[in-house]
C-alpha atoms as a PDB file:
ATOM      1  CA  UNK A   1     -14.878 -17.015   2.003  1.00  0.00           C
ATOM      2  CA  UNK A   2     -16.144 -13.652   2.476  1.00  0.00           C
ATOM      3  CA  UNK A   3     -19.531 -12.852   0.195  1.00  0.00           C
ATOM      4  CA  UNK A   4     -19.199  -9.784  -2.099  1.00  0.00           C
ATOM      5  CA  UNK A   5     -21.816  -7.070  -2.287  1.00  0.00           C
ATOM      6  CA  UNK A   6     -22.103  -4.049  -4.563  1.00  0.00           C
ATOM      7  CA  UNK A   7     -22.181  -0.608  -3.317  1.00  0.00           C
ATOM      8  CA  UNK A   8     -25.749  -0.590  -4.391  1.00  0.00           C
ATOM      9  CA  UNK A   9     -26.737  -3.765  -2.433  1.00  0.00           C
ATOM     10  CA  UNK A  10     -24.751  -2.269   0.628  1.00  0.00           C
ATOM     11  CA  UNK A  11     -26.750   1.071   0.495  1.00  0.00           C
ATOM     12  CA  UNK A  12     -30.257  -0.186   0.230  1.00  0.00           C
ATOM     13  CA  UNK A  13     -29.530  -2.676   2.888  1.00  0.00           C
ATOM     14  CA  UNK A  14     -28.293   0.291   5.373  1.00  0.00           C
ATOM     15  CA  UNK A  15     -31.188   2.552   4.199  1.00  0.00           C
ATOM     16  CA  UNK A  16     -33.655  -0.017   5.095  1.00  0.00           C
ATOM     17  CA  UNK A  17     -32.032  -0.590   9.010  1.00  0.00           C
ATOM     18  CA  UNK A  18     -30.766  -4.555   7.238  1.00  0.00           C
ATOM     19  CA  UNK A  19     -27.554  -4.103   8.104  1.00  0.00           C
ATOM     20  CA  UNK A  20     -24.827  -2.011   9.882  1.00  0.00           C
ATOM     21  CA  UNK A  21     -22.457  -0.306   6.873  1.00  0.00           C
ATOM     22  CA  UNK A  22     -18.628  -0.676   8.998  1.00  0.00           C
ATOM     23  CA  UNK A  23     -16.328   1.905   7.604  1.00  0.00           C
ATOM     24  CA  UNK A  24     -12.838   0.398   8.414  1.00  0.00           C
ATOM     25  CA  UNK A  25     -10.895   3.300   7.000  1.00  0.00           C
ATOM     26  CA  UNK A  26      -9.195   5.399   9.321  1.00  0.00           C
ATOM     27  CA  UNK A  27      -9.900   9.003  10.252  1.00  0.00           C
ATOM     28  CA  UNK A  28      -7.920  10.851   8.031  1.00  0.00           C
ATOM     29  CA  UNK A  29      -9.925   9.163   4.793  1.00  0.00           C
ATOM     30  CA  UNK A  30     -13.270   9.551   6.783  1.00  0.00           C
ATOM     31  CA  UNK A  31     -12.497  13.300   6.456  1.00  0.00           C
ATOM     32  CA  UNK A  32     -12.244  13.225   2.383  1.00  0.00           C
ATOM     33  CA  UNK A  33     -15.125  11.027   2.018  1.00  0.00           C
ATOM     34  CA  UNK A  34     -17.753   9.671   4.371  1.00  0.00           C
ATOM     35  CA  UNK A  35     -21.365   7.628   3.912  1.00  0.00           C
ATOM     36  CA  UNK A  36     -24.098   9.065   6.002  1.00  0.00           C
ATOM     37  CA  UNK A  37     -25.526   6.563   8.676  1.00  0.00           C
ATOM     38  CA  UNK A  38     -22.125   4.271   8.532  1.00  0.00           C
ATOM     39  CA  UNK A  39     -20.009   2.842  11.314  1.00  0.00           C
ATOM     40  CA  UNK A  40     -17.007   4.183  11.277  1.00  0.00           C
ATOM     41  CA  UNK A  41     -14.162   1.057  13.312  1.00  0.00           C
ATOM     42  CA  UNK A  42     -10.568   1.765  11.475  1.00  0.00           C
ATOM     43  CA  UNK A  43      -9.319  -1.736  11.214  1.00  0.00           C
ATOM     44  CA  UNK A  44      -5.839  -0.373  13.079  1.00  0.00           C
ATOM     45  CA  UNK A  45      -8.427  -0.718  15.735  1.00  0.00           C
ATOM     46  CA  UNK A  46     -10.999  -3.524  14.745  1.00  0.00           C
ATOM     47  CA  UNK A  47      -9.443  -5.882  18.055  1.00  0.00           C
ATOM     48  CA  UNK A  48      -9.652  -3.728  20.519  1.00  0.00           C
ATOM     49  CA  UNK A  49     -13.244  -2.696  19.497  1.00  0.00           C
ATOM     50  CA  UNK A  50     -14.426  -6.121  18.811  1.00  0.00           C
ATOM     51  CA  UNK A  51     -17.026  -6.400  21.817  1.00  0.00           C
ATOM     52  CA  UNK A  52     -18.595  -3.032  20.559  1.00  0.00           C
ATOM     53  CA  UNK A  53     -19.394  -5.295  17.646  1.00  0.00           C
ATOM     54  CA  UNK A  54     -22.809  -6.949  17.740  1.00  0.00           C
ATOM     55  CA  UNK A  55     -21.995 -10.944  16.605  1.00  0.00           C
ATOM     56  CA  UNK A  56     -26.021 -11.294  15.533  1.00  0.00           C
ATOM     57  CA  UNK A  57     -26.557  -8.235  13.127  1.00  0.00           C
ATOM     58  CA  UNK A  58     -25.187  -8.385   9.314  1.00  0.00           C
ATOM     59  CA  UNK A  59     -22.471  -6.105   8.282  1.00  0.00           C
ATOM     60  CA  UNK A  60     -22.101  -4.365   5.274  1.00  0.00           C
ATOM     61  CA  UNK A  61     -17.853  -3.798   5.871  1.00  0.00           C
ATOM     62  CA  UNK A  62     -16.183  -1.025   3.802  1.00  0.00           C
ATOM     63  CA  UNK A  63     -13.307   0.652   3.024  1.00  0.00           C
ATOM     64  CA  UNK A  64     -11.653   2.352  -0.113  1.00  0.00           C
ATOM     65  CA  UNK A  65     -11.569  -0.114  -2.689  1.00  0.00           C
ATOM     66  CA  UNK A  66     -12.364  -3.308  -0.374  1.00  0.00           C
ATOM     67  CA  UNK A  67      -8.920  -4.764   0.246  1.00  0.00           C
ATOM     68  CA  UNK A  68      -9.117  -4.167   4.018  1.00  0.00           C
ATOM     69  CA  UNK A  69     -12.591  -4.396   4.175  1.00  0.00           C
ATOM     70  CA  UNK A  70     -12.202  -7.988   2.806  1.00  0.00           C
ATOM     71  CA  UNK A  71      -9.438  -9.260   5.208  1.00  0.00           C
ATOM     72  CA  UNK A  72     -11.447  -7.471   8.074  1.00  0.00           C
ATOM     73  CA  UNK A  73     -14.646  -9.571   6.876  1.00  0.00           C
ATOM     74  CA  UNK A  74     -12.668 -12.394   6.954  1.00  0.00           C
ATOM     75  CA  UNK A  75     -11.204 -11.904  10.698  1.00  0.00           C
ATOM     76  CA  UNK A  76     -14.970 -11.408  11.841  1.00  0.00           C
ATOM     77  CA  UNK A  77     -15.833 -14.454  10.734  1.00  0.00           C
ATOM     78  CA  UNK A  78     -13.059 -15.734  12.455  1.00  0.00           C
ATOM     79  CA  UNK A  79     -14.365 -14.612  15.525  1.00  0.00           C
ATOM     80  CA  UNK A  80     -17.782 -16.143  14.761  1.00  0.00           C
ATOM     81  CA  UNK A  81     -19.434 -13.118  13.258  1.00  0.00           C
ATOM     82  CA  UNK A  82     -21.493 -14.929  10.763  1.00  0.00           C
ATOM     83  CA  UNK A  83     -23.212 -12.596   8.583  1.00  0.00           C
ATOM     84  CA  UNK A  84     -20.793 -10.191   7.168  1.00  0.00           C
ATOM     85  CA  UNK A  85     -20.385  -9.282   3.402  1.00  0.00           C
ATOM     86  CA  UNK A  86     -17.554  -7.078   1.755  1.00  0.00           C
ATOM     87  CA  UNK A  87     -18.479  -4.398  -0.210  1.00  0.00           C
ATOM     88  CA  UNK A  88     -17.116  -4.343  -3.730  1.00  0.00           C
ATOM     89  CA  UNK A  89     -15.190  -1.841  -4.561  1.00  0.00           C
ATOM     90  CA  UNK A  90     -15.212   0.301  -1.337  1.00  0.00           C
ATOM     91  CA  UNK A  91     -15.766   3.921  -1.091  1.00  0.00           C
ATOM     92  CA  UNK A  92     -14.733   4.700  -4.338  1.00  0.00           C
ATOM     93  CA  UNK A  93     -17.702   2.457  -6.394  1.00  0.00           C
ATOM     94  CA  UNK A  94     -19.971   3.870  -3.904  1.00  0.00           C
ATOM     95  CA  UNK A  95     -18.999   7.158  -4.719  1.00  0.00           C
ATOM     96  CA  UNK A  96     -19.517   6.405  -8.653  1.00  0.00           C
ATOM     97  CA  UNK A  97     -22.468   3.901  -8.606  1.00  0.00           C
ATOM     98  CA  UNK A  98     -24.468   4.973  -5.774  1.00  0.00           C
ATOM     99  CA  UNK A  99     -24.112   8.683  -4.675  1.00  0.00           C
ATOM    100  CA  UNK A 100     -21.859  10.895  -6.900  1.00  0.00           C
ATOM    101  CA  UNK A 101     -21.801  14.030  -3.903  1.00  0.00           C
ATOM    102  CA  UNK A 102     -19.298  11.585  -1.775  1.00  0.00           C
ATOM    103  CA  UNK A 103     -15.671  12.350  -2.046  1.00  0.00           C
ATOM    104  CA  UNK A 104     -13.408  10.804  -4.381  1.00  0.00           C
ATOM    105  CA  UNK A 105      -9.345  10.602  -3.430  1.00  0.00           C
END
């Protein structure tokens, strides 16, 4: 089971360097609304970019509302990533609970 984080959790931990925020939407979404200082892997391409992954550090993972975000937490722990977290709500609870400027769509 994947551990659930809020947006607010997710953004202290990737403004104190805790953890790496993974965006897994894909481009066209990153272009209405973005986080500053995330990692941007679309999951349509979260195998092939698996080894640019590092297994050790903690992810914060990401997406709109945190339906992909969750299954793509769940396949990195699958491939023995073991401290990943989904983030609650995605994009879109950041947007309302922790920085109000980010794009809503």
């Amino acid at each position: 089971m994947v551990p659930q984080i809020s947006p607010g959790v997710a953004a202290a931990w990737l403004r104190d360097g805790e953890a790496v925020l993974l965006d897994v939407r894909e481009a066209p979404e990153l272009e209405l609304a973005a986080v500053e200082g995330a990692t941007h892997v679309a999951m349509s391409t979260i195998t092939s970019r698996l080894s640019d992954l590092d297994r050790a550090q903690k992810y914060a993972v990401m997406c709109h509302h945190g339906m992909r975000s969750y299954r793509v937490a769940a396949f990195l722990q699958q491939q023995g990533f073991t401290d990943v977290h989904n983030v609650a709500g995605g994009i879109a609870a950041w947007a309302s609970d922790v920085d109000p400027s980010v794009g809503r769509y």
